[in-house]
N, C-alpha and C. Protein backbone atom coordinates (compact mmCIF):
# COMPACT_ATOMS: atom_id res chain seq x y z
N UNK A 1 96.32 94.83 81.01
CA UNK A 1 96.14 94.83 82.46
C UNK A 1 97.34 95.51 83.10
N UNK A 2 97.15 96.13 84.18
CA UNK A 2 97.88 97.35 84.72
C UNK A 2 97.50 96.88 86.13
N UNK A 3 98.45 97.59 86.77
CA UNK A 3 98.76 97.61 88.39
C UNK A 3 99.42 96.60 89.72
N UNK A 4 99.85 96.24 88.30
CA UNK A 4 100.74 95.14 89.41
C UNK A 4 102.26 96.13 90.10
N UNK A 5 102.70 97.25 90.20
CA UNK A 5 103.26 97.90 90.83
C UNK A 5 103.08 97.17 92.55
N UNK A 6 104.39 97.09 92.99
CA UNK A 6 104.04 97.06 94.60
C UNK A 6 104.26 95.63 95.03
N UNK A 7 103.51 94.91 93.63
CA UNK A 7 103.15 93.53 94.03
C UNK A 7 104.32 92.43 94.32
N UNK A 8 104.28 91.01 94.67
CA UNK A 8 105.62 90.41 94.23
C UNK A 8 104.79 89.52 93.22
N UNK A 9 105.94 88.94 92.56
CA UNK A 9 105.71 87.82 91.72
C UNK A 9 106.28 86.67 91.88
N UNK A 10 105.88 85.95 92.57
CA UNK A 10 106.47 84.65 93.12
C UNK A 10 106.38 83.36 92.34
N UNK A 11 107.16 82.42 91.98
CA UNK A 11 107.53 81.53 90.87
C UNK A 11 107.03 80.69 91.56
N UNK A 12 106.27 79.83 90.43
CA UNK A 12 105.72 78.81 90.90
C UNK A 12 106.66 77.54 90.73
N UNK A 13 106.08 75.87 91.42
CA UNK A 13 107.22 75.23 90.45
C UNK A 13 107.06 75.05 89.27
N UNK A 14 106.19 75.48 88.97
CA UNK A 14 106.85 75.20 87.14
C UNK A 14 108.32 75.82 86.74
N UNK A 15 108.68 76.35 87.06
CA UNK A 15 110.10 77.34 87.01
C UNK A 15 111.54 76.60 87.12
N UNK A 16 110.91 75.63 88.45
CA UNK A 16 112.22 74.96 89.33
C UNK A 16 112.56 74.21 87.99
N UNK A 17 112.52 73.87 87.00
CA UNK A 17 113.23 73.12 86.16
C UNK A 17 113.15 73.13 84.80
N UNK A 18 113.28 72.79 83.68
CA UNK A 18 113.05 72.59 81.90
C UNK A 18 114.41 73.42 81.57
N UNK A 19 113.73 74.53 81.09
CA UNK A 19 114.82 75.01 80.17
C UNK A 19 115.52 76.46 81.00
N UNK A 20 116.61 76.54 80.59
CA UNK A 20 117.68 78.06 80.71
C UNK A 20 116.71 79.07 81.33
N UNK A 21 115.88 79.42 80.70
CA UNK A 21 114.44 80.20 81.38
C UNK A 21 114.17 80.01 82.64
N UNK A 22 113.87 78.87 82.73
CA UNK A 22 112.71 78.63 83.59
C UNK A 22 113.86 78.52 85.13
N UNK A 23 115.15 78.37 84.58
CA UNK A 23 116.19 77.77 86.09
C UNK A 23 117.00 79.31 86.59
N UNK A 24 116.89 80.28 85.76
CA UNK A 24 116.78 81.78 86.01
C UNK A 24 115.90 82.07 87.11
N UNK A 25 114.82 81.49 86.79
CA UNK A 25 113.77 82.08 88.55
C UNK A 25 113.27 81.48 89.17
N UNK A 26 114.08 80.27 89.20
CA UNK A 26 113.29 78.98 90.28
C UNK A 26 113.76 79.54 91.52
N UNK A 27 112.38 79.71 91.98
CA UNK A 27 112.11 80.10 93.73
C UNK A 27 112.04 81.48 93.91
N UNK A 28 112.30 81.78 93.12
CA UNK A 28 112.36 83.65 93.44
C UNK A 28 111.09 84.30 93.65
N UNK A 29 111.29 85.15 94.31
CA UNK A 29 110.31 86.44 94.67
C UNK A 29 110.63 87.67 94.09
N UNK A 30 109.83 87.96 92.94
CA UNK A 30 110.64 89.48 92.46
C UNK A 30 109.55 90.61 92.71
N UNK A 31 110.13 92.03 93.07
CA UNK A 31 109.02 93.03 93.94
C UNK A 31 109.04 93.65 92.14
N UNK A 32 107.98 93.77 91.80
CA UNK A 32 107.49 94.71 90.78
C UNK A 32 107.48 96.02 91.19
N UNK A 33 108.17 96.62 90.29
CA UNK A 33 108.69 98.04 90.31
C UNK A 33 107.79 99.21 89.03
N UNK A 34 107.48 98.32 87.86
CA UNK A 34 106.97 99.03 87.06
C UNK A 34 105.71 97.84 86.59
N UNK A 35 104.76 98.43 85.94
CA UNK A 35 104.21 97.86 85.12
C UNK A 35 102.69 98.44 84.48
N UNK A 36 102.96 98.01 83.16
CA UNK A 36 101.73 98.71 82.29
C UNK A 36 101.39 97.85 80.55
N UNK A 37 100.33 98.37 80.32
CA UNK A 37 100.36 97.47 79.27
C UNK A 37 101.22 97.84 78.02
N UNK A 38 101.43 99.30 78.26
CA UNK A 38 102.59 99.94 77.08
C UNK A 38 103.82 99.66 76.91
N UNK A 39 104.32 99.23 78.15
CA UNK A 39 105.89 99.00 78.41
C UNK A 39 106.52 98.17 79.16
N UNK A 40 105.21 97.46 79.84
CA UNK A 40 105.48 95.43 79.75
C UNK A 40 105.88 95.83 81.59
N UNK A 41 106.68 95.05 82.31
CA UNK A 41 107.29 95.42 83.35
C UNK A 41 108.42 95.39 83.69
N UNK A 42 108.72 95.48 85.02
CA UNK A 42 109.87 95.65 85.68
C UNK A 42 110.40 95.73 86.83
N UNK A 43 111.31 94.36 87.51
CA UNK A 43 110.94 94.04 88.84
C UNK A 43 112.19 93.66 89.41
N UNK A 44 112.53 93.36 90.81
CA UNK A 44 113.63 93.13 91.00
C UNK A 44 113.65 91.72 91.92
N UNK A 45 115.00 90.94 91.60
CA UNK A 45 114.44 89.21 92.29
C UNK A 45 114.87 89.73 93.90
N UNK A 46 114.25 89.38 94.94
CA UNK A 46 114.84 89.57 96.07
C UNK A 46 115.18 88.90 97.21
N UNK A 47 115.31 87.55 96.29
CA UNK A 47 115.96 86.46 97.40
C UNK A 47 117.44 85.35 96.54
N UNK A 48 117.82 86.59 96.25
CA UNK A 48 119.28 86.15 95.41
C UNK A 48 120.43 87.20 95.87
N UNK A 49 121.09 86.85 97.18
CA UNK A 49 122.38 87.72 97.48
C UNK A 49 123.69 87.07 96.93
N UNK A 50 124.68 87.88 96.25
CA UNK A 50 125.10 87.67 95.36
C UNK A 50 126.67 87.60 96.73
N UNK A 51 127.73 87.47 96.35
CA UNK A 51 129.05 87.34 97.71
C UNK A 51 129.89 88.47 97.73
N UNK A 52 129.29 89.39 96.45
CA UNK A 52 129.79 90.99 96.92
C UNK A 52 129.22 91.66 98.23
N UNK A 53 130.30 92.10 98.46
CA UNK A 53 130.10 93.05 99.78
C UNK A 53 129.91 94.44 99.23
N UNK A 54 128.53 94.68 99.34
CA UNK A 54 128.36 96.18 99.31
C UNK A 54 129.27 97.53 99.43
N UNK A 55 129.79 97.70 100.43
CA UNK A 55 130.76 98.39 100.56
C UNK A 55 132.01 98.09 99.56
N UNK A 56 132.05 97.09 99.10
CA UNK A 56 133.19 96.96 98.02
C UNK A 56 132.82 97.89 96.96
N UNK A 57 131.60 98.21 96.47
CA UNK A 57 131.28 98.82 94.77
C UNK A 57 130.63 99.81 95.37
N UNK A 58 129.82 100.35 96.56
CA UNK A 58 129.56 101.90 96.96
C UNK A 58 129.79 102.16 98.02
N UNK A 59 130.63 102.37 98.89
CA UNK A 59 131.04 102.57 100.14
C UNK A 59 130.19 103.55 100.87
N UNK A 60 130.03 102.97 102.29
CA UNK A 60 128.93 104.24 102.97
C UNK A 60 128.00 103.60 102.59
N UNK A 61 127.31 103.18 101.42
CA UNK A 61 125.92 102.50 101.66
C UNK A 61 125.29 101.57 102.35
N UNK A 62 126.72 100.54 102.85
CA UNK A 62 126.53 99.44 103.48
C UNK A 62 126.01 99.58 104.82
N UNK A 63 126.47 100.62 105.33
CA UNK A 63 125.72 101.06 106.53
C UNK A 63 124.04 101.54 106.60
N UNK A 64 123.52 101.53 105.39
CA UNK A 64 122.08 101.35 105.36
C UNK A 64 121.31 100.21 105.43
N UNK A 65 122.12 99.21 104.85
CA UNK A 65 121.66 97.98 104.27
C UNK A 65 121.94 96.73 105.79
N UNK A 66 119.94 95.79 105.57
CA UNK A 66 120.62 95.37 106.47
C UNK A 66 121.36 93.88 106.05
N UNK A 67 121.14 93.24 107.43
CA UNK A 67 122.22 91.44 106.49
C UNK A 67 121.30 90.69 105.81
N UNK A 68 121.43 90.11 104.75
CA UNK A 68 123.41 90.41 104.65
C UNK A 68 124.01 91.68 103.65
N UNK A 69 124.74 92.13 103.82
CA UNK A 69 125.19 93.18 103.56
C UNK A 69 125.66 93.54 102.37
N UNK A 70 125.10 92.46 101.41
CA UNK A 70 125.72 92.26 99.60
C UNK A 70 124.74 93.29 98.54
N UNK A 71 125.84 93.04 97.73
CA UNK A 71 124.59 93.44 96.77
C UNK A 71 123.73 92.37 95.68
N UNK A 72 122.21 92.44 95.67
CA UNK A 72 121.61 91.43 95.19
C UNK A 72 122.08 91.17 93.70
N UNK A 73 121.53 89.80 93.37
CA UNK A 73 121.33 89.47 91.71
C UNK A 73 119.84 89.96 91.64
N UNK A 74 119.49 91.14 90.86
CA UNK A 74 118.15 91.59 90.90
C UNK A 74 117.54 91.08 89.48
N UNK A 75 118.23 90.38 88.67
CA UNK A 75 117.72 89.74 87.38
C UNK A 75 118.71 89.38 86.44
N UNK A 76 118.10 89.07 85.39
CA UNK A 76 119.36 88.69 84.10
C UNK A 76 119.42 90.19 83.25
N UNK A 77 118.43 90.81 83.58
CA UNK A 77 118.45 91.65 82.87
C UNK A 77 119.66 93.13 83.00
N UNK A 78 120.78 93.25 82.31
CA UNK A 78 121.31 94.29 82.19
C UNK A 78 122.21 94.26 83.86
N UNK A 79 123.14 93.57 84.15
CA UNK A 79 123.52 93.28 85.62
C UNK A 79 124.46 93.84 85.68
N UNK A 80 124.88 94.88 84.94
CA UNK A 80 126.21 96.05 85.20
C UNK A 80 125.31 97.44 85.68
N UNK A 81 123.94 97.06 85.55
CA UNK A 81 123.33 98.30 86.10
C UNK A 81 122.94 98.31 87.47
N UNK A 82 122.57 99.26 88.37
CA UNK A 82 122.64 99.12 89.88
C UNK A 82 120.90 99.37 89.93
N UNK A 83 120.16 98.91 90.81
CA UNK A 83 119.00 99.47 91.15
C UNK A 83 119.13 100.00 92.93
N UNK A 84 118.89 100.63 93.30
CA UNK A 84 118.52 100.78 94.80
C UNK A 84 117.53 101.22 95.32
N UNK A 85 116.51 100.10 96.29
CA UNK A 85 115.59 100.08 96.66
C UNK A 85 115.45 100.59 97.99
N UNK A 86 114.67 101.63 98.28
CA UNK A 86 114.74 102.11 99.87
C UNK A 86 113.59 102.34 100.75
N UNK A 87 114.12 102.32 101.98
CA UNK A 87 112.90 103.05 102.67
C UNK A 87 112.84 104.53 103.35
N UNK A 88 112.15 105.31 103.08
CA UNK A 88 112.20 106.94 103.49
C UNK A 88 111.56 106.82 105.34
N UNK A 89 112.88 107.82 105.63
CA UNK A 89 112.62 108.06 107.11
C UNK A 89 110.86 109.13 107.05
N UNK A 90 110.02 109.11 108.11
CA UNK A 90 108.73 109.60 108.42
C UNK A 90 109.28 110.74 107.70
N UNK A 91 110.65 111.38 108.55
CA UNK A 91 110.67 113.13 108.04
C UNK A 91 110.89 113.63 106.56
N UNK A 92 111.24 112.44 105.91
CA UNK A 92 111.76 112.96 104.36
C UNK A 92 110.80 112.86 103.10
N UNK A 93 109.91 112.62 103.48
CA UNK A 93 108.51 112.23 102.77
C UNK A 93 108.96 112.71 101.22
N UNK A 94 109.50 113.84 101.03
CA UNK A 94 109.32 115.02 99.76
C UNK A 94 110.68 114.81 99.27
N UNK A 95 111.43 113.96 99.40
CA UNK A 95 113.18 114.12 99.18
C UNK A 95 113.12 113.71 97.51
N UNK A 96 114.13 114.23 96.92
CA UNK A 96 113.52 114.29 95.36
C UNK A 96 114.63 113.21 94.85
N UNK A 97 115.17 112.63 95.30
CA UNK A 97 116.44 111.49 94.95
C UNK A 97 115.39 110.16 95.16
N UNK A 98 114.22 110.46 95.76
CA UNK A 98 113.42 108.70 96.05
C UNK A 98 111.90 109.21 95.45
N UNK A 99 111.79 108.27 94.59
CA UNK A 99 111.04 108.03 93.92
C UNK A 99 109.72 106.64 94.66
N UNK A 100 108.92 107.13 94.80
CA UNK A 100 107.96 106.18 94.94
C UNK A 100 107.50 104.93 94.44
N UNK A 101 107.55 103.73 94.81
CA UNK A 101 106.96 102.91 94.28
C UNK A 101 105.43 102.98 93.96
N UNK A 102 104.31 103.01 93.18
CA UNK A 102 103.41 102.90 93.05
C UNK A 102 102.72 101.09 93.81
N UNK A 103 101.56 101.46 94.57
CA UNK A 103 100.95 100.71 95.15
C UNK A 103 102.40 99.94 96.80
N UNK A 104 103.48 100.72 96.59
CA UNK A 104 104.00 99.89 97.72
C UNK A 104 104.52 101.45 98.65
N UNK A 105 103.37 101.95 99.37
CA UNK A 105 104.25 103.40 100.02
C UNK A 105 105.36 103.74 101.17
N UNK A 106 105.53 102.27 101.15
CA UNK A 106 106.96 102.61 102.00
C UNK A 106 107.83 102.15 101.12
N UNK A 107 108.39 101.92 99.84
CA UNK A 107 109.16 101.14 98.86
C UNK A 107 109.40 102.55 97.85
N UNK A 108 110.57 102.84 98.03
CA UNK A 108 111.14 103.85 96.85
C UNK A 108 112.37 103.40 96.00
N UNK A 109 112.81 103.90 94.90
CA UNK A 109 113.95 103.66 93.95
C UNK A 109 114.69 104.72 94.64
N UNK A 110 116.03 104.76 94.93
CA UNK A 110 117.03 105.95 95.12
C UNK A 110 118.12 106.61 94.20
N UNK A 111 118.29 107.07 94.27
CA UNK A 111 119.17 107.95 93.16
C UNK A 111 120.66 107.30 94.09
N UNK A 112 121.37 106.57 93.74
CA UNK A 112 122.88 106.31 93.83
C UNK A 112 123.79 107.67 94.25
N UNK A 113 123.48 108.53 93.18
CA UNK A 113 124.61 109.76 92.80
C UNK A 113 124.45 110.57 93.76
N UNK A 114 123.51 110.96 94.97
CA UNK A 114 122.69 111.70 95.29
C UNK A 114 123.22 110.93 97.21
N UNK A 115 123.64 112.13 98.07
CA UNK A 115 123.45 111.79 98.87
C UNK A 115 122.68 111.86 99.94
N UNK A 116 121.67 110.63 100.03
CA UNK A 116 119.93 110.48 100.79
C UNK A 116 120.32 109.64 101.87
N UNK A 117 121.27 109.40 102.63
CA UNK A 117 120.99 108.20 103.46
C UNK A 117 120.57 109.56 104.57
N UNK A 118 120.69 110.64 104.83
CA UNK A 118 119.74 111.01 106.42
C UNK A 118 118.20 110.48 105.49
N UNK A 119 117.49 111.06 105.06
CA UNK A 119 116.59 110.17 104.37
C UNK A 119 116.09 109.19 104.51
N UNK A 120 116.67 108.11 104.95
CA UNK A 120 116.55 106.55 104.70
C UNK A 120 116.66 105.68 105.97
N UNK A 121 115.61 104.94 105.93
CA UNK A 121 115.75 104.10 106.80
C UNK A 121 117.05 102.62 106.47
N UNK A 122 116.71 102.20 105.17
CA UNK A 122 117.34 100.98 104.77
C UNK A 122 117.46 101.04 103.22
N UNK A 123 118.30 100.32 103.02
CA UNK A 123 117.99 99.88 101.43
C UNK A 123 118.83 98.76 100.95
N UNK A 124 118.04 98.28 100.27
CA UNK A 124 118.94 97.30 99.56
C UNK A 124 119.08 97.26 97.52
N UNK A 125 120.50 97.06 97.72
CA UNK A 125 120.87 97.46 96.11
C UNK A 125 121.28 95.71 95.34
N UNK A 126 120.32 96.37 93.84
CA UNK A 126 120.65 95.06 93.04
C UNK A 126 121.39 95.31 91.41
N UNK A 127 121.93 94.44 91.69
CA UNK A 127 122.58 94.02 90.14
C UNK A 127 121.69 93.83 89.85
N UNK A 128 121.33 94.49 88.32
CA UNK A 128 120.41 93.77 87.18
C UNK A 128 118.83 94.20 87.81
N UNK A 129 118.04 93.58 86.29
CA UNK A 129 116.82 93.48 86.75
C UNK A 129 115.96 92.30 86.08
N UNK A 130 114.42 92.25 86.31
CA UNK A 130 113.91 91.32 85.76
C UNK A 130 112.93 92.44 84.73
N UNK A 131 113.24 92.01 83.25
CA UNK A 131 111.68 92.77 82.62
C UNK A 131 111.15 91.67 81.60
N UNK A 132 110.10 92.43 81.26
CA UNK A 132 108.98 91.64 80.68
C UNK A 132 108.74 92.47 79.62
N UNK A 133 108.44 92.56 78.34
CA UNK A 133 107.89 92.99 77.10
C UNK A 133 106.55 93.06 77.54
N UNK A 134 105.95 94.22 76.31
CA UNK A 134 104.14 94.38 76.27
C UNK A 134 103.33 93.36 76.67
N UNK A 135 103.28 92.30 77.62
CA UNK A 135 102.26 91.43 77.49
C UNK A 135 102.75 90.04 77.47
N UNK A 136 103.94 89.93 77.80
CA UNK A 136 104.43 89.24 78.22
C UNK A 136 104.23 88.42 79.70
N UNK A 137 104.33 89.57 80.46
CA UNK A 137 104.27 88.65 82.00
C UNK A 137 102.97 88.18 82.22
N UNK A 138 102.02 88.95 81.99
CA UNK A 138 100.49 88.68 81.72
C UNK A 138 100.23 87.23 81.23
N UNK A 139 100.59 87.29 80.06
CA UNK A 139 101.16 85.71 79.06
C UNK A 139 101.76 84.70 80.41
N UNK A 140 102.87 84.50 81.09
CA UNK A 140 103.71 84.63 81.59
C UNK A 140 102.57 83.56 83.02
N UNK A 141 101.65 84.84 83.73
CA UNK A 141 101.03 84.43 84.93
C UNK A 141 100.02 83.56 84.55
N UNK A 142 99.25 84.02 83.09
CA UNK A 142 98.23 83.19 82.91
C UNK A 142 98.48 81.60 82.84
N UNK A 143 99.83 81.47 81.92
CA UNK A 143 100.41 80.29 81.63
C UNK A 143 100.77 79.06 83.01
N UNK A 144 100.16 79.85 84.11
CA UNK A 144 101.28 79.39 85.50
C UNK A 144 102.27 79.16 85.96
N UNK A 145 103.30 80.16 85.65
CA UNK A 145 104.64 80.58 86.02
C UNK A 145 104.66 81.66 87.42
N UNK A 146 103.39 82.41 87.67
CA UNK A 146 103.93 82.91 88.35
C UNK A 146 102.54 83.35 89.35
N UNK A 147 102.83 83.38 90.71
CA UNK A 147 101.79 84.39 91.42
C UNK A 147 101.60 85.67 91.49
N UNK A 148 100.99 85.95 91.21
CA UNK A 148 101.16 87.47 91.68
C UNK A 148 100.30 87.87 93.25
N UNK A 149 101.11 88.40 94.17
CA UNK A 149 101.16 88.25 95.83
C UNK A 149 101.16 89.56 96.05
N UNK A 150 100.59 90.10 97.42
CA UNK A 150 100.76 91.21 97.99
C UNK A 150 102.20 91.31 98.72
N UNK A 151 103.15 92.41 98.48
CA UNK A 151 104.08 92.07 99.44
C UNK A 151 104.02 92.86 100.38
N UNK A 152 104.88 92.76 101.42
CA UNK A 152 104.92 93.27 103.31
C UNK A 152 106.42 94.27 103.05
N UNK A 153 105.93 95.26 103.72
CA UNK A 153 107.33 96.34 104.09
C UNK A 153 108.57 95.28 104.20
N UNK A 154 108.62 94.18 105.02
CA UNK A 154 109.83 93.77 105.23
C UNK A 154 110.06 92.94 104.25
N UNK A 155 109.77 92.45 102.81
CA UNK A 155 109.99 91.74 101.62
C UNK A 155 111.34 92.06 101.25
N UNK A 156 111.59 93.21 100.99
CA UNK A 156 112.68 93.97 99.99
C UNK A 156 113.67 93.66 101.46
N UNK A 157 113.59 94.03 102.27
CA UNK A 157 115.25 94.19 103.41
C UNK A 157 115.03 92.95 104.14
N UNK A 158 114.45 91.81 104.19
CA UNK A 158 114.41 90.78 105.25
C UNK A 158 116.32 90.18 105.14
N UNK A 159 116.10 89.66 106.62
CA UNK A 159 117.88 89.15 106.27
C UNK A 159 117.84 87.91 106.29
N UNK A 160 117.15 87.11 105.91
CA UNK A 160 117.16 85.67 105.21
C UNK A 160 116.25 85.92 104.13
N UNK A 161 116.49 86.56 102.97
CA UNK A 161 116.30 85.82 101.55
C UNK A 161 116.13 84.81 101.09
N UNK A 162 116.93 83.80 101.82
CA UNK A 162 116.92 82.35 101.44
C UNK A 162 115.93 81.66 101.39
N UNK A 163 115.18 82.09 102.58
CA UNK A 163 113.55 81.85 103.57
C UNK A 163 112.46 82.66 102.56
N UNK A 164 112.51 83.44 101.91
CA UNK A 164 111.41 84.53 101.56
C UNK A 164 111.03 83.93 100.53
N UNK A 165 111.00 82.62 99.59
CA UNK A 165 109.74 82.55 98.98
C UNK A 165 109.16 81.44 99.64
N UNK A 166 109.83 80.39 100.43
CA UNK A 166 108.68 79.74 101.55
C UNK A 166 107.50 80.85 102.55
N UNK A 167 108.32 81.90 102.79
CA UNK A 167 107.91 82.50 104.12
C UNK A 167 106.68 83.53 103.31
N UNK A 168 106.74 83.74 102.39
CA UNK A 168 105.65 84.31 101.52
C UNK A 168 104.30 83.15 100.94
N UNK A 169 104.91 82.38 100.45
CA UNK A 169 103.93 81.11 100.46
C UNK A 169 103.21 81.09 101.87
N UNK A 170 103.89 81.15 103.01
CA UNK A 170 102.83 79.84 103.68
C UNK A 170 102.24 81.49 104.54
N UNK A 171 102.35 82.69 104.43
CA UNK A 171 101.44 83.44 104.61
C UNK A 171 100.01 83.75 103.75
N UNK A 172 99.99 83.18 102.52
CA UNK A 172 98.68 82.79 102.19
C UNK A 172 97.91 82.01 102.45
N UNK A 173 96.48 81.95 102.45
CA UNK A 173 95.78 80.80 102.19
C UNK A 173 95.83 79.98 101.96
N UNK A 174 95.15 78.66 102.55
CA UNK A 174 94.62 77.32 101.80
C UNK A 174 94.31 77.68 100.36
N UNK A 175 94.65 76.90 99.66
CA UNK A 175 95.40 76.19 99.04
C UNK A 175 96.82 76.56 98.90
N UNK A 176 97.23 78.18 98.29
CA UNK A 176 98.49 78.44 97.99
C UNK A 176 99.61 78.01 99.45
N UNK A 177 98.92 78.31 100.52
CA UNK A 177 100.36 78.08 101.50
C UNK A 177 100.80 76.79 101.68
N UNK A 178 100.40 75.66 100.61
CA UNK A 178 101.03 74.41 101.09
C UNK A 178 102.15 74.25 99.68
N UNK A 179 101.77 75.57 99.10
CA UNK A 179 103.22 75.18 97.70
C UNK A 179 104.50 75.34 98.55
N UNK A 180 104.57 76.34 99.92
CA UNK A 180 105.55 76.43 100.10
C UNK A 180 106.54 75.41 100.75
N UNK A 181 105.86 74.10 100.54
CA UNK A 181 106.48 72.63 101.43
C UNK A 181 106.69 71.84 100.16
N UNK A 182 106.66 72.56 98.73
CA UNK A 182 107.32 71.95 97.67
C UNK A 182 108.50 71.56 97.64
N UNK A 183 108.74 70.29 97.07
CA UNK A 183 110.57 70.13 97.90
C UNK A 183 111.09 70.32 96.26
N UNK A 184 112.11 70.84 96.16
CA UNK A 184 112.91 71.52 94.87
C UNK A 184 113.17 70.37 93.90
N UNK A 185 113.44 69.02 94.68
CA UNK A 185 112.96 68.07 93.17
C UNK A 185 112.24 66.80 94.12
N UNK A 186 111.56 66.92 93.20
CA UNK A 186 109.64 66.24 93.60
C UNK A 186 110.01 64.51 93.51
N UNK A 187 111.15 64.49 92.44
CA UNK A 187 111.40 62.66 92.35
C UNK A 187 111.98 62.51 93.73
N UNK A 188 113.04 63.38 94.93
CA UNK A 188 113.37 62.85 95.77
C UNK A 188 112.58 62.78 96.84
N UNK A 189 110.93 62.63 96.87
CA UNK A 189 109.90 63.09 97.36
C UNK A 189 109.48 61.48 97.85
C-alpha cells in the first residue's frame, strides 16, 4: 500500500506508554514525506520543538521560520541530519532547491545549501527523522498505533505544536475527535 505522502500520522494512545518505542511518539503528529511499498517511509514529528534556536546552527533561516523559532526533534532517526520543510511563494512555483511533497502541494523539502528564502514563504527545520522499513508502518497502523489523517497547510508551521495533536484530533469526526480529550495517564482519570 502506497500513498500516504502528504498525510499525518497521528499516535494513538497506545503509544503514550509500555516500552522505549512506544514513549518515542507518544502524542506526536508526524507529516509523511515519503512512502511506498519498496522503501517503507518517511516522515517528520511536528510537535516536538527542541530549545535550539535556529539561528544558532543556520543563521538567516530563522527569519523564515515562524514561533517558535527552534529547530524541531523530527525523529530518532539519524538527528545530526537536518530536514527543511517549506512553503513556496505563488511566484517560485519551478525553483529547483524545493522539491515537492507528493499529495501535500503547498509542502516542499528545501535544499539547506542553496539560497531559496526569496522563494519561500516559511519553513520549518528538523533534527532527525521518523522511518519505517518495507511494511512496517502498514504493520504499524493496522496494529493501532497510528492514524493516518489528512493534514492542513498550517500543520508543519503552526506556533503551538504543543496543541497540534489535540487540535488535529478534535477536527475529525465522531468518534475520532473525542481521543483528543485523552488525558496522558488514564489512572489519574
Amino acid at each position: 500500500m502506497s500513498g500516504w505522502e502528504g498525510r499525518l500520522l497521528v499516535a494513538t494512545p497506545s503509544l503514550d506508554g509500555g516500552g522505549l518505542d512506544e514513549a518515542v511518539f507518544s502524542r506526536t503528529v508526524v507529516q509523511i514525506l515519503q512512502h511506498s511499498e519498496e522503501d517503507g517511509a518517511l516522515g517528520v514529528v511536528l510537535n516536538r520543538p527542541t530549545g535550539t534556536d535556529l539561528a544558532d546552527v543556520l543563521p538567516g533561516w530563522g527569519l523564515l521560520a515562524p514561533d517558535p523559532v527552534v529547530v524541531f526533534e523530527g525523529g530518532p532517526v539519524q538527528q545530526t541530519a537536518a530536514i527543511c520543510l517549506g512553503r513556496l511563494t505563488a511566484a517560485a512555483t519551478d525553483d529547483p532547491s524545493y522539491v515537492m511533497v507528493e499529495g501535500a502541494p503547498w509542502l516542499g523539502t528545501v535544499d539547506l545549501d542553496v539560497d531559496a528564502a526569496d522563494a519561500l514563504e516559511e519553513v520549518r527545520v528538523f533534527a532527525g527523522y521518523a522511518g519505517w522499513s518495507p511494511g512496517q508502518l502498514e504493520a504499524e497502523v493496522e496494529e493501532g498505533a497510528w492514524w493516518v489523517l489528512d493534514a492542513l497547510p498550517g500543520d508543519c508551521f503552526t506556533s503551538e505544536p504543543e496543541l497540534l495533536w489535540r487540535q488535529v484530533l478534535r477536527r475529525q469526526g465522531l468518534p475520532l475527535s473525542l481521543a483528543a480529550s485523552y488525558p496522558p495517564d488514564p489512572m489519574m482519570n
